[in-house]
C-alpha atoms as a PDB file:
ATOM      1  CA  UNK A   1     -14.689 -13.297  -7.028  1.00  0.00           C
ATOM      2  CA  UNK A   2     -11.080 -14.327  -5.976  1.00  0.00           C
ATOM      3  CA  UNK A   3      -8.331 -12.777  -5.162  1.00  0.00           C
ATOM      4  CA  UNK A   4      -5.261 -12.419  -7.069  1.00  0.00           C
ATOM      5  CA  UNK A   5      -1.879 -13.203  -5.739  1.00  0.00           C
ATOM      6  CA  UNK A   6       0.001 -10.799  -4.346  1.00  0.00           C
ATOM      7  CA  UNK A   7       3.352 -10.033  -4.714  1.00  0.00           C
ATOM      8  CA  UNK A   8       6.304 -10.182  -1.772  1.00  0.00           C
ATOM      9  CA  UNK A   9       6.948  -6.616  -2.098  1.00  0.00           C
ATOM     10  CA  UNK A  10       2.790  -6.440  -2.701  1.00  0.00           C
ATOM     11  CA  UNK A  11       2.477  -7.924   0.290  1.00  0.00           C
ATOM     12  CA  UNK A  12       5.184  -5.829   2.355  1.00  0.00           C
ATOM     13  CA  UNK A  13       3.872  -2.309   1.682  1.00  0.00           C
ATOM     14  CA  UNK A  14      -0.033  -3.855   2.140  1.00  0.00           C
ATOM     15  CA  UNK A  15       0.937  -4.961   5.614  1.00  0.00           C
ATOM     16  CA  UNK A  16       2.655  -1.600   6.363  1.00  0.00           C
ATOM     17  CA  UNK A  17       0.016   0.741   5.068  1.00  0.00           C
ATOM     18  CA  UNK A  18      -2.313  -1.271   7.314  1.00  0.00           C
ATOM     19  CA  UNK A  19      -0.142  -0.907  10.321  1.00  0.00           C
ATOM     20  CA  UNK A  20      -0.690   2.963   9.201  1.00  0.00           C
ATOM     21  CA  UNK A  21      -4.789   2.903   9.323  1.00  0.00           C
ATOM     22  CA  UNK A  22      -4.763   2.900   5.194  1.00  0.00           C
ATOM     23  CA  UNK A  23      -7.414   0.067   3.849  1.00  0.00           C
ATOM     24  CA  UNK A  24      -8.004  -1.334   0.669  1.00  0.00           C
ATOM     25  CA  UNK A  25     -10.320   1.425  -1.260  1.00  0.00           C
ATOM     26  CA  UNK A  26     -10.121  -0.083  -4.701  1.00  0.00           C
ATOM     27  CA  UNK A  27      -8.168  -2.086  -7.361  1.00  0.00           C
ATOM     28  CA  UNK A  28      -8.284  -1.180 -10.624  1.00  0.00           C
ATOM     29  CA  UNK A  29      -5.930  -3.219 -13.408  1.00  0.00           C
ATOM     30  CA  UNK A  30      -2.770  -3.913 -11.482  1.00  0.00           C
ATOM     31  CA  UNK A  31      -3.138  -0.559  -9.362  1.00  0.00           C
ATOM     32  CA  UNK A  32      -4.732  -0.612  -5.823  1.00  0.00           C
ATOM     33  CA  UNK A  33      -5.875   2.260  -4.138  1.00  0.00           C
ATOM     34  CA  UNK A  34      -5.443   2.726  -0.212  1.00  0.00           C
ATOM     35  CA  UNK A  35      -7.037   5.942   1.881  1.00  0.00           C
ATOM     36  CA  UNK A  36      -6.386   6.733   5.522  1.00  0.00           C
ATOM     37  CA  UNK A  37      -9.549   7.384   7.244  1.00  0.00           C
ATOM     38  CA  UNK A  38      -8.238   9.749   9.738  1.00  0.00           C
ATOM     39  CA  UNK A  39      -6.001  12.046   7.555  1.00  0.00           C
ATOM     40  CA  UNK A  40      -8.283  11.061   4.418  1.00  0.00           C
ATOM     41  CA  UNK A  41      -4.880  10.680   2.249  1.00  0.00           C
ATOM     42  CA  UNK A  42      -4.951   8.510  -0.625  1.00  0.00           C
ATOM     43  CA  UNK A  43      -1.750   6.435  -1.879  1.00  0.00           C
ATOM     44  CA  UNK A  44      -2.159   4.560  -4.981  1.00  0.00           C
ATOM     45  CA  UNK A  45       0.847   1.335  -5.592  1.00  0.00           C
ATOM     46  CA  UNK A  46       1.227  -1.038  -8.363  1.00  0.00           C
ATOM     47  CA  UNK A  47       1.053  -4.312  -8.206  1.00  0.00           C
ATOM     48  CA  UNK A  48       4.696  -4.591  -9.878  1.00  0.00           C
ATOM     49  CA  UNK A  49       6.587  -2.845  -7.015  1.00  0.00           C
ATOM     50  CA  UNK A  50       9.785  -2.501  -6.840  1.00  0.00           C
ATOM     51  CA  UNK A  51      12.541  -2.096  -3.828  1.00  0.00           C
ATOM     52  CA  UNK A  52      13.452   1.621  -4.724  1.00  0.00           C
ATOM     53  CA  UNK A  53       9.433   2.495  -5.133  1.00  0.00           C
ATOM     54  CA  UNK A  54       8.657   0.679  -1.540  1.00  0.00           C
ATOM     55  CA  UNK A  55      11.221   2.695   0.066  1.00  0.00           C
ATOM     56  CA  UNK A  56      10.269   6.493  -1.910  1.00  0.00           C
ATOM     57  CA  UNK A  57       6.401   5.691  -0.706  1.00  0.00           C
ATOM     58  CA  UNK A  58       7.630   4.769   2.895  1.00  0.00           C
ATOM     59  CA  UNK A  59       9.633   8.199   2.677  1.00  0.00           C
ATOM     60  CA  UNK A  60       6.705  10.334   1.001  1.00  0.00           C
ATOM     61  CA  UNK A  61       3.857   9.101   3.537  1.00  0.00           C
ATOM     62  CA  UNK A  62       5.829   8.812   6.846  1.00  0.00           C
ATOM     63  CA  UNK A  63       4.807   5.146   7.033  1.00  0.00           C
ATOM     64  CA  UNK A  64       6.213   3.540  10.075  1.00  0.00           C
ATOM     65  CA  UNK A  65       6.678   0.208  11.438  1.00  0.00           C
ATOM     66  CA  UNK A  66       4.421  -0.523  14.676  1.00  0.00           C
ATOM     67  CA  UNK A  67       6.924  -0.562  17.959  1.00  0.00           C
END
């Protein structure tokens, strides 16, 4: 099976949430679904992201850039 092509905002908020410990869980339709295996907290983004949604999920889950 191969994988779709991600978006440039797609691919922003995957590398982020990674940078967080989140991984891949699923992908349903155009949604995937990411869970932190320490905190066990799931966040759920669309492949159709927008600017203002990146930056409200960066704000909701405390995701951080690594220093």
């Amino acid at each position: 099976m191969s994988k779709k092509r991600l978006s440039k905002e797609m691919r922003n908020i995957d590398k982020l949430l990674k940078i967080n410990d989140y991984r891949e869980a699923r992908c349903r339709g155009s949604h995937h679904t990411y869970i932190n295996r320490n905190t066990h907290r799931i966040v759920t983004v669309n492949n159709k992201l927008n600017e203002m949604v990146e930056e409200r999920l960066i704000k909701m889950y405390g995701l951080r850039e690594a220093d």
